[in-house]
N, C-alpha and C. Protein backbone atom coordinates (compact mmCIF):
# COMPACT_ATOMS: atom_id res chain seq x y z
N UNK A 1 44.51 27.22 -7.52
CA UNK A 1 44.48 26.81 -6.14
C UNK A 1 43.80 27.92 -5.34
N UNK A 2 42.96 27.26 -4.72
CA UNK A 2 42.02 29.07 -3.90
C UNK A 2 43.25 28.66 -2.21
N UNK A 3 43.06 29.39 -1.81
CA UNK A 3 43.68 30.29 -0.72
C UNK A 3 42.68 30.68 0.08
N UNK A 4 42.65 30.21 1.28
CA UNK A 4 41.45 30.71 2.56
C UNK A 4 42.51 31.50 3.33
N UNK A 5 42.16 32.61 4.05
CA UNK A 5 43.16 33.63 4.99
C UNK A 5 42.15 34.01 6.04
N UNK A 6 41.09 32.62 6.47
CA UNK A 6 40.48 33.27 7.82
C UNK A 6 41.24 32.78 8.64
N UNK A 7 40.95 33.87 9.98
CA UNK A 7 41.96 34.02 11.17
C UNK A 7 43.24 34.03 10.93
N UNK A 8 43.68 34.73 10.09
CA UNK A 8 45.56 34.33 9.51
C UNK A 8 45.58 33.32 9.41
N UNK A 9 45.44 32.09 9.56
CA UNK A 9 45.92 31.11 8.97
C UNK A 9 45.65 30.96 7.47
N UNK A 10 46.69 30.58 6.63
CA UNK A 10 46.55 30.16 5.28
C UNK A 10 46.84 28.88 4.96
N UNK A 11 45.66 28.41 4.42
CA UNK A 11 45.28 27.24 3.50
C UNK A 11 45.16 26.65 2.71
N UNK A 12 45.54 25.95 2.14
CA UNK A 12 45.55 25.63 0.19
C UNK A 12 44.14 24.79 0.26
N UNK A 13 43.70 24.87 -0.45
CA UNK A 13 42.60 24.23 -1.32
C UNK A 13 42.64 23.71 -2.90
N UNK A 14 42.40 23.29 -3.34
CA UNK A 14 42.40 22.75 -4.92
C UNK A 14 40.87 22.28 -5.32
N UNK A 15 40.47 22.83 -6.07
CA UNK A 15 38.93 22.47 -6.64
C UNK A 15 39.23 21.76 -7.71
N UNK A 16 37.59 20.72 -7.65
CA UNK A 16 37.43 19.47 -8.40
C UNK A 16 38.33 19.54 -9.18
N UNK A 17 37.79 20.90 -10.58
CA UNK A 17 38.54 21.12 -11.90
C UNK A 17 39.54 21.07 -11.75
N UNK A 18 40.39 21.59 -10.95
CA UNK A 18 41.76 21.77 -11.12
C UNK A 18 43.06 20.42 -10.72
N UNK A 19 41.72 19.41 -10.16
CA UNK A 19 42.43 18.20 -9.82
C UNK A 19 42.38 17.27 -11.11
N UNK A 20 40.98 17.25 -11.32
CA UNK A 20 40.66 16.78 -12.67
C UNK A 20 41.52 16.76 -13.98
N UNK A 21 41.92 17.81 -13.92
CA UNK A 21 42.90 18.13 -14.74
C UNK A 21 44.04 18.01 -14.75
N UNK A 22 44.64 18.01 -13.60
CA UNK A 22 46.26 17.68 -13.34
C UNK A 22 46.30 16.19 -13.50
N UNK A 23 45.23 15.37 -12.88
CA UNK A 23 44.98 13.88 -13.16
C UNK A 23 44.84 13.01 -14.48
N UNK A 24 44.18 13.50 -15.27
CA UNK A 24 43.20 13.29 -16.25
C UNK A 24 42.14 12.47 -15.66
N UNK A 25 41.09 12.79 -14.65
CA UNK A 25 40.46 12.02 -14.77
C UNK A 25 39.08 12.52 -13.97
N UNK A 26 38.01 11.75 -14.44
CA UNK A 26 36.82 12.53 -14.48
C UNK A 26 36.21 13.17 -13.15
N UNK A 27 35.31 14.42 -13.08
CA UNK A 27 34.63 14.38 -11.50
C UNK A 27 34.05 12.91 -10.92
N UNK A 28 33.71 12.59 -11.86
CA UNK A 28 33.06 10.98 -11.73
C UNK A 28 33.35 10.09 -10.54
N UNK A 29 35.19 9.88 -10.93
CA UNK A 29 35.97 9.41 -10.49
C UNK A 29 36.05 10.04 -9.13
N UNK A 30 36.19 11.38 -8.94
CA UNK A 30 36.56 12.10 -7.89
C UNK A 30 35.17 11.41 -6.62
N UNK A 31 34.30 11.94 -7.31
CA UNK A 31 33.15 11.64 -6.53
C UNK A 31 33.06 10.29 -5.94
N UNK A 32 33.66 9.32 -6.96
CA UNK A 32 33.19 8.21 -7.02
C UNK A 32 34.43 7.48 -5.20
N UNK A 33 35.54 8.33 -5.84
CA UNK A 33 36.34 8.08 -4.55
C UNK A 33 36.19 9.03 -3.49
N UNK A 34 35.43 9.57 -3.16
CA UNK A 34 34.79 9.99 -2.03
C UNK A 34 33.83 9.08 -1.37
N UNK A 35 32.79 8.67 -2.29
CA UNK A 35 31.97 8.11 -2.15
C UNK A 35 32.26 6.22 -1.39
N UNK A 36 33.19 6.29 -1.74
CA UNK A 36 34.22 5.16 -1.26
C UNK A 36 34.87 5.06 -0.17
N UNK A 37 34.98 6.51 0.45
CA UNK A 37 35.46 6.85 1.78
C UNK A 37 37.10 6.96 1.41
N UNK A 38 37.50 7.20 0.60
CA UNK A 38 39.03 7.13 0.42
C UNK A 38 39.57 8.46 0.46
N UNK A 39 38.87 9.75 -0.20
CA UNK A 39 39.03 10.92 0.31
C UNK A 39 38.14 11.17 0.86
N UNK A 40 38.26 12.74 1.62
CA UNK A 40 37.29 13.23 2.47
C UNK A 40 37.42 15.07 2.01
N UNK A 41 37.00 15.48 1.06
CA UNK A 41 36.87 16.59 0.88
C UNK A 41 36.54 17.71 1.92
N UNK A 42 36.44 18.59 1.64
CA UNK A 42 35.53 19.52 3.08
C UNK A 42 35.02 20.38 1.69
N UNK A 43 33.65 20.81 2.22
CA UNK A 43 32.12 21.11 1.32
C UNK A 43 32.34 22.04 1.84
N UNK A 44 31.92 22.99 1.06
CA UNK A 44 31.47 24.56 1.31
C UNK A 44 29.93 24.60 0.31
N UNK A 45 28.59 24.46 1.12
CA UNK A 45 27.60 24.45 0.35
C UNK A 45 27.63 23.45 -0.53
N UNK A 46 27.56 23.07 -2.23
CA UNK A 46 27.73 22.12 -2.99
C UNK A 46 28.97 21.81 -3.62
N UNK A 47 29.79 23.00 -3.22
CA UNK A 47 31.59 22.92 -3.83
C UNK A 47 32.26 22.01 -2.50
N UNK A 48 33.27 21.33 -3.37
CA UNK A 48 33.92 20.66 -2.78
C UNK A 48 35.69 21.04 -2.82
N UNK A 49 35.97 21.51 -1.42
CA UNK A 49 37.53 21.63 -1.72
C UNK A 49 38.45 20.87 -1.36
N UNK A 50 39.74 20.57 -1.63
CA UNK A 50 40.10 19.19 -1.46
C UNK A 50 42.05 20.07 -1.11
N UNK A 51 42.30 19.40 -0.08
CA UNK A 51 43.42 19.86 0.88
C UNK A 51 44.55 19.19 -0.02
N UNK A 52 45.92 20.15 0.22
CA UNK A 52 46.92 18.89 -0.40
C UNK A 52 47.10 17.45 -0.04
N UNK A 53 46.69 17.29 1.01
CA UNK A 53 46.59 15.80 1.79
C UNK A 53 45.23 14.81 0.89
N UNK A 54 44.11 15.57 0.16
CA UNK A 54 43.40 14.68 -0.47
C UNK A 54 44.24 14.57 -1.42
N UNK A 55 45.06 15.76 -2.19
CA UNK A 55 45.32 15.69 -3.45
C UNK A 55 46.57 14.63 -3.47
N UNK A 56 47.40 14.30 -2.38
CA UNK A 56 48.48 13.37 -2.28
C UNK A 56 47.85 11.91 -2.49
N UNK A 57 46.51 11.69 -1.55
CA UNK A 57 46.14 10.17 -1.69
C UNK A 57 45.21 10.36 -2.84
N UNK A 58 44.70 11.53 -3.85
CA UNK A 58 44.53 10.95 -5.31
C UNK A 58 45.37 10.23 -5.84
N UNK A 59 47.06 10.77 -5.52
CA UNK A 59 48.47 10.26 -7.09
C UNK A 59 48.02 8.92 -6.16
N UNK A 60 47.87 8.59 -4.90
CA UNK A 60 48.55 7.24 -4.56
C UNK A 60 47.31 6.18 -4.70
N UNK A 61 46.06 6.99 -5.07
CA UNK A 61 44.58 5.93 -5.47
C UNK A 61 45.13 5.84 -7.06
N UNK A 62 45.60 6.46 -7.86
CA UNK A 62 45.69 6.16 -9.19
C UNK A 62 46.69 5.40 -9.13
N UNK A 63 47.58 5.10 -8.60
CA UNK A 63 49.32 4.58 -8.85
C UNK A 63 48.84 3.39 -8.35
N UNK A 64 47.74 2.99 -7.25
CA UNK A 64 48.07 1.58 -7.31
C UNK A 64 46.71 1.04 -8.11
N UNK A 65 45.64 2.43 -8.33
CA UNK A 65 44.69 1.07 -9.59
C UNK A 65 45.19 1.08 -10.88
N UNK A 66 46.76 1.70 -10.96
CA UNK A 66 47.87 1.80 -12.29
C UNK A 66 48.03 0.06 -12.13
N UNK A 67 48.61 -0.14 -10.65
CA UNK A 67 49.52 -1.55 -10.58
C UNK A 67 48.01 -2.92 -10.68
N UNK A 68 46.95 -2.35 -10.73
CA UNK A 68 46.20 -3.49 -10.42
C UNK A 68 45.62 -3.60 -8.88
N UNK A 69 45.76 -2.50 -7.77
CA UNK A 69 45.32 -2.88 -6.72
C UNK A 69 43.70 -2.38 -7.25
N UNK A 70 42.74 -2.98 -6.35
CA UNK A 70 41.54 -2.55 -6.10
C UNK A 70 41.21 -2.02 -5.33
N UNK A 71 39.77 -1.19 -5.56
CA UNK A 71 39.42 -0.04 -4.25
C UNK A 71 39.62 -0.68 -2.69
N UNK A 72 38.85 -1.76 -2.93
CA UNK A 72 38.62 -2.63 -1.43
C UNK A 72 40.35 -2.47 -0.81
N UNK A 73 41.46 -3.08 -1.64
CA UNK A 73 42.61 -3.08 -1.37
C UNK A 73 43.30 -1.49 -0.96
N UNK A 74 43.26 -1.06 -1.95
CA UNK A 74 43.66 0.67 -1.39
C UNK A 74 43.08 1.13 -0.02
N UNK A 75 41.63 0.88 0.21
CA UNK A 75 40.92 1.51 1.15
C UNK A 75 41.43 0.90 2.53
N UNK A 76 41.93 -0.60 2.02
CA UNK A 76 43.00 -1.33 3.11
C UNK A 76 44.24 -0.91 3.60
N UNK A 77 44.78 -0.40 2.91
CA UNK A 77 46.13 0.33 2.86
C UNK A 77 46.23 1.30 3.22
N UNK A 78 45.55 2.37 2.95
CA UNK A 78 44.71 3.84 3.58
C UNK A 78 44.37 3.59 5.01
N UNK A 79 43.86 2.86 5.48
CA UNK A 79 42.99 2.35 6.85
C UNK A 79 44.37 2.21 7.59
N UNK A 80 45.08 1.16 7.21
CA UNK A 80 46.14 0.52 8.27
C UNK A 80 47.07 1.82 8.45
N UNK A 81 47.50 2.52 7.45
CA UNK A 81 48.04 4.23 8.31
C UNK A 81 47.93 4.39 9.24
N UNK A 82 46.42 4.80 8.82
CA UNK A 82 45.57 5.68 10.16
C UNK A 82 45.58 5.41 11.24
N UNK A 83 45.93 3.52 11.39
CA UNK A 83 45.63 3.31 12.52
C UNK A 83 46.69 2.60 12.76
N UNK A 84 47.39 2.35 14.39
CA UNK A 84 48.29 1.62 14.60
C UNK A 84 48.27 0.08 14.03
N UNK A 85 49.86 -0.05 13.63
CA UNK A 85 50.95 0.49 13.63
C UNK A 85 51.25 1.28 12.63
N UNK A 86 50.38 2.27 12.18
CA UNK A 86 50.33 3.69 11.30
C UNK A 86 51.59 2.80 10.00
N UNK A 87 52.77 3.83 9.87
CA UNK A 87 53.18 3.83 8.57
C UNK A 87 54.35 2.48 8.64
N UNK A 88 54.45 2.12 9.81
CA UNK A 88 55.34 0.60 9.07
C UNK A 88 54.26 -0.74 9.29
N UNK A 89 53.08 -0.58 9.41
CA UNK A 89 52.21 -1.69 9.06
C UNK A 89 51.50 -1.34 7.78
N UNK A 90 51.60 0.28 7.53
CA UNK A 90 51.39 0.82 6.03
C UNK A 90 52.70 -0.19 4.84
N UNK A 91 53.58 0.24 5.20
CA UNK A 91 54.58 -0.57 4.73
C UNK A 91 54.65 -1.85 4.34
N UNK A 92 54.61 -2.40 5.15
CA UNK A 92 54.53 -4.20 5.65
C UNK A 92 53.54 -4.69 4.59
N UNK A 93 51.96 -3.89 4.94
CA UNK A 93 51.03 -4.40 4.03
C UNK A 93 51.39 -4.26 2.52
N UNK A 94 51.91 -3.00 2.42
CA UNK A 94 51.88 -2.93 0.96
C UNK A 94 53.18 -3.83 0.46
N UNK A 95 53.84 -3.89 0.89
CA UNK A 95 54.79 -5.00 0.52
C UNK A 95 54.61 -6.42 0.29
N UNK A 96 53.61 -6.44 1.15
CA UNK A 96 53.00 -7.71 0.99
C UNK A 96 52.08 -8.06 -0.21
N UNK A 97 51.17 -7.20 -0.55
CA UNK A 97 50.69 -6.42 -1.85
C UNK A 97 50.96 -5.98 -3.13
N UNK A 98 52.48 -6.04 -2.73
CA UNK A 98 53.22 -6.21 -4.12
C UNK A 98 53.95 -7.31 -5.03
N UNK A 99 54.21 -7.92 -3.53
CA UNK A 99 54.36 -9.29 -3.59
C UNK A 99 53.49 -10.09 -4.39
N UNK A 100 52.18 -10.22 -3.88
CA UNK A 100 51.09 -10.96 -4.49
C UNK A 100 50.76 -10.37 -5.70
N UNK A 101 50.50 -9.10 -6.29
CA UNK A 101 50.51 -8.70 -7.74
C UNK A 101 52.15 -9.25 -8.54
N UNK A 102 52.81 -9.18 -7.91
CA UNK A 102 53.63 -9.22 -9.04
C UNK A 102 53.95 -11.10 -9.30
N UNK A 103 52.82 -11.66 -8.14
CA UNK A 103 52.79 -13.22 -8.70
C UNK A 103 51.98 -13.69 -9.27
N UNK A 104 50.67 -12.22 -8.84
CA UNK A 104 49.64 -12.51 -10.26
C UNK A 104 49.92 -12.28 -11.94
N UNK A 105 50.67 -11.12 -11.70
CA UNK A 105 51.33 -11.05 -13.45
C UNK A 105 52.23 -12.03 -13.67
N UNK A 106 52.97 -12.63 -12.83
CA UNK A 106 53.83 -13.74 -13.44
C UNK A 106 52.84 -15.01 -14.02
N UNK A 107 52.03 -14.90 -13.07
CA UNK A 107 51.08 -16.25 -13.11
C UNK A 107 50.37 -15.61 -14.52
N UNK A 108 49.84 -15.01 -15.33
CA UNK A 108 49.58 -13.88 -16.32
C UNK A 108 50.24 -13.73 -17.36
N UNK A 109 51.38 -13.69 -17.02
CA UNK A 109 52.58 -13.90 -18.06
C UNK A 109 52.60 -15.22 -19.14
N UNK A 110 52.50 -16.28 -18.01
CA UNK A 110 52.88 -17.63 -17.98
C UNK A 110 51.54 -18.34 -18.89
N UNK A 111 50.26 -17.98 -18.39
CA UNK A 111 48.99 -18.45 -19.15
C UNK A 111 48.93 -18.08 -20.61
N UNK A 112 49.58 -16.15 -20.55
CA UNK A 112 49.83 -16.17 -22.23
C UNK A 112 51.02 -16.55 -22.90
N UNK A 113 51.67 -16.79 -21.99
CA UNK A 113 53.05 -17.32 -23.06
C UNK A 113 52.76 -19.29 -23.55
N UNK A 114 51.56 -19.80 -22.66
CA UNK A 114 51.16 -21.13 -22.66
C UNK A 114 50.08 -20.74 -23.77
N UNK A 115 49.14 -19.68 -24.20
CA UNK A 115 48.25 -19.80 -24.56
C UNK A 115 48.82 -19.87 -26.49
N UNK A 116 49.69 -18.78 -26.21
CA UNK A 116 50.61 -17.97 -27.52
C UNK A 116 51.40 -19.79 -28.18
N UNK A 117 51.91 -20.18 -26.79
CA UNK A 117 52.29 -21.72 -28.27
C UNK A 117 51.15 -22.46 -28.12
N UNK A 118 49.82 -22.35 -27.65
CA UNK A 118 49.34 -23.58 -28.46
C UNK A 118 48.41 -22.87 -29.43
N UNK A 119 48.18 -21.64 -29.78
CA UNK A 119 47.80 -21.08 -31.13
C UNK A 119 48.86 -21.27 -32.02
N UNK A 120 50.17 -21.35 -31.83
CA UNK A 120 51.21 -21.96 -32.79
C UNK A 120 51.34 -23.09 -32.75
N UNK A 121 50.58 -24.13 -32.30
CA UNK A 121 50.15 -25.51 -32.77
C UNK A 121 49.37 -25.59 -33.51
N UNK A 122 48.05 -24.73 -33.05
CA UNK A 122 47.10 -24.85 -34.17
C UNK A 122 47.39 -24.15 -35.37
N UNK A 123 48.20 -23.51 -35.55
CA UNK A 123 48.66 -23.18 -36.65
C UNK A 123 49.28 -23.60 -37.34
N UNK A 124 50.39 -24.28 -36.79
CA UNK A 124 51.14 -25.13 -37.37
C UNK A 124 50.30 -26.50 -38.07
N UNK A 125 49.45 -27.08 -36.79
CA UNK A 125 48.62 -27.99 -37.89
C UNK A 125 47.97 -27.82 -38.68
N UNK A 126 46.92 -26.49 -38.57
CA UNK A 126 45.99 -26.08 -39.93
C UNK A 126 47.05 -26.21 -41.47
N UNK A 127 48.49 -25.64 -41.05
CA UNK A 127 49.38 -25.43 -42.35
C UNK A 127 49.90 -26.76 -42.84
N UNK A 128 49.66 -27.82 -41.69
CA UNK A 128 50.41 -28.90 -42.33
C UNK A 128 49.21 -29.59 -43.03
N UNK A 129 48.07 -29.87 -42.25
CA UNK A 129 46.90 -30.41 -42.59
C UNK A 129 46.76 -29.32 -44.12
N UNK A 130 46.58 -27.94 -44.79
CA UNK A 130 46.72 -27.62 -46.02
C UNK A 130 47.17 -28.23 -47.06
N UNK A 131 48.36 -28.18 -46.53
CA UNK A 131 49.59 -28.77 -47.48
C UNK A 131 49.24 -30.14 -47.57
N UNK A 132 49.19 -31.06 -46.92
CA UNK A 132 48.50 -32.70 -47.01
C UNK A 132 47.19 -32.72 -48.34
N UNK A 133 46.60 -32.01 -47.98
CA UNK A 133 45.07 -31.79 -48.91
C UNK A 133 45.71 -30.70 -50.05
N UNK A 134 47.24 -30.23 -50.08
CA UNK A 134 47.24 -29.57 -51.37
C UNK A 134 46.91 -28.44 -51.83
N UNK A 135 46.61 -27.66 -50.68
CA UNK A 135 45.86 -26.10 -50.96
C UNK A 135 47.40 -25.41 -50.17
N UNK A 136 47.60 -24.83 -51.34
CA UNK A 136 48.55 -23.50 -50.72
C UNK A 136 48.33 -22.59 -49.92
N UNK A 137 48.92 -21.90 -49.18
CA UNK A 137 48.76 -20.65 -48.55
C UNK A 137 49.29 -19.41 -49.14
């Protein structure tokens, strides 16, 4: 973690590598969510240092493209903070957001548990149709 001490004030910083690493995940990525407007680094020349406040909405950009949200969606969620009604329309939305993922995995669930018995139909008939024609398995 570098440490700035101009004007007495002290500052944490965290560089790329060292985020990269606590994350697992590539500069790529880092860049790529900058580039997205989701963090906002502060540049010194071509280095980029990144405040505990970027490094908090990295865990919370990975945790929800963990759950299935998308950038467009995060960058939604991020936005409504910032702006009134800040953290209980932060709330609200994401609740609402969880809601709808967790009716997309049900709905997900349901297609493979529909898909899983009718490959055990066709299985079942390939084995009966065998046995009819006399070929063992």
């Amino acid at each position: 973690m570098l440490r700035n001490t101009w004007n007495g004030s002290v500052d944490k910083y965290y560089s790329i590598t060292e985020l990269t690493r606590e994350f697992g995940i590539s500069t790529r990525t880092l860049r790529f969510y900058e580039d997205e407007g989701l963090i906002h680094p502060e540049r010194r020349g071509r280095t980029r240092l990144f405040r505990p406040a970027d490094r908090r909405l990295i865990q919370e950009i990975l945790r929800g493209r963990r759950i299935g949200f998308t950038i467009a969606e995060i960058r939604e969620i991020i936005q409504v903070y910032k702006d009134p009604p800040g953290e209980l329309g932060q709330l609200q939305l994401l609740m609402s957001r969880v809601e709808e993922k967790r009716e997309e995995l049900r709905q997900k669930r349901k297609d493979i548990d529909d898909t899983l018995a009718e490959l055990d139909n066709v299985e079942e008939a390939c084995l009966t149709r065998l046995a009819e024609i006399g070929v063992g398995t």
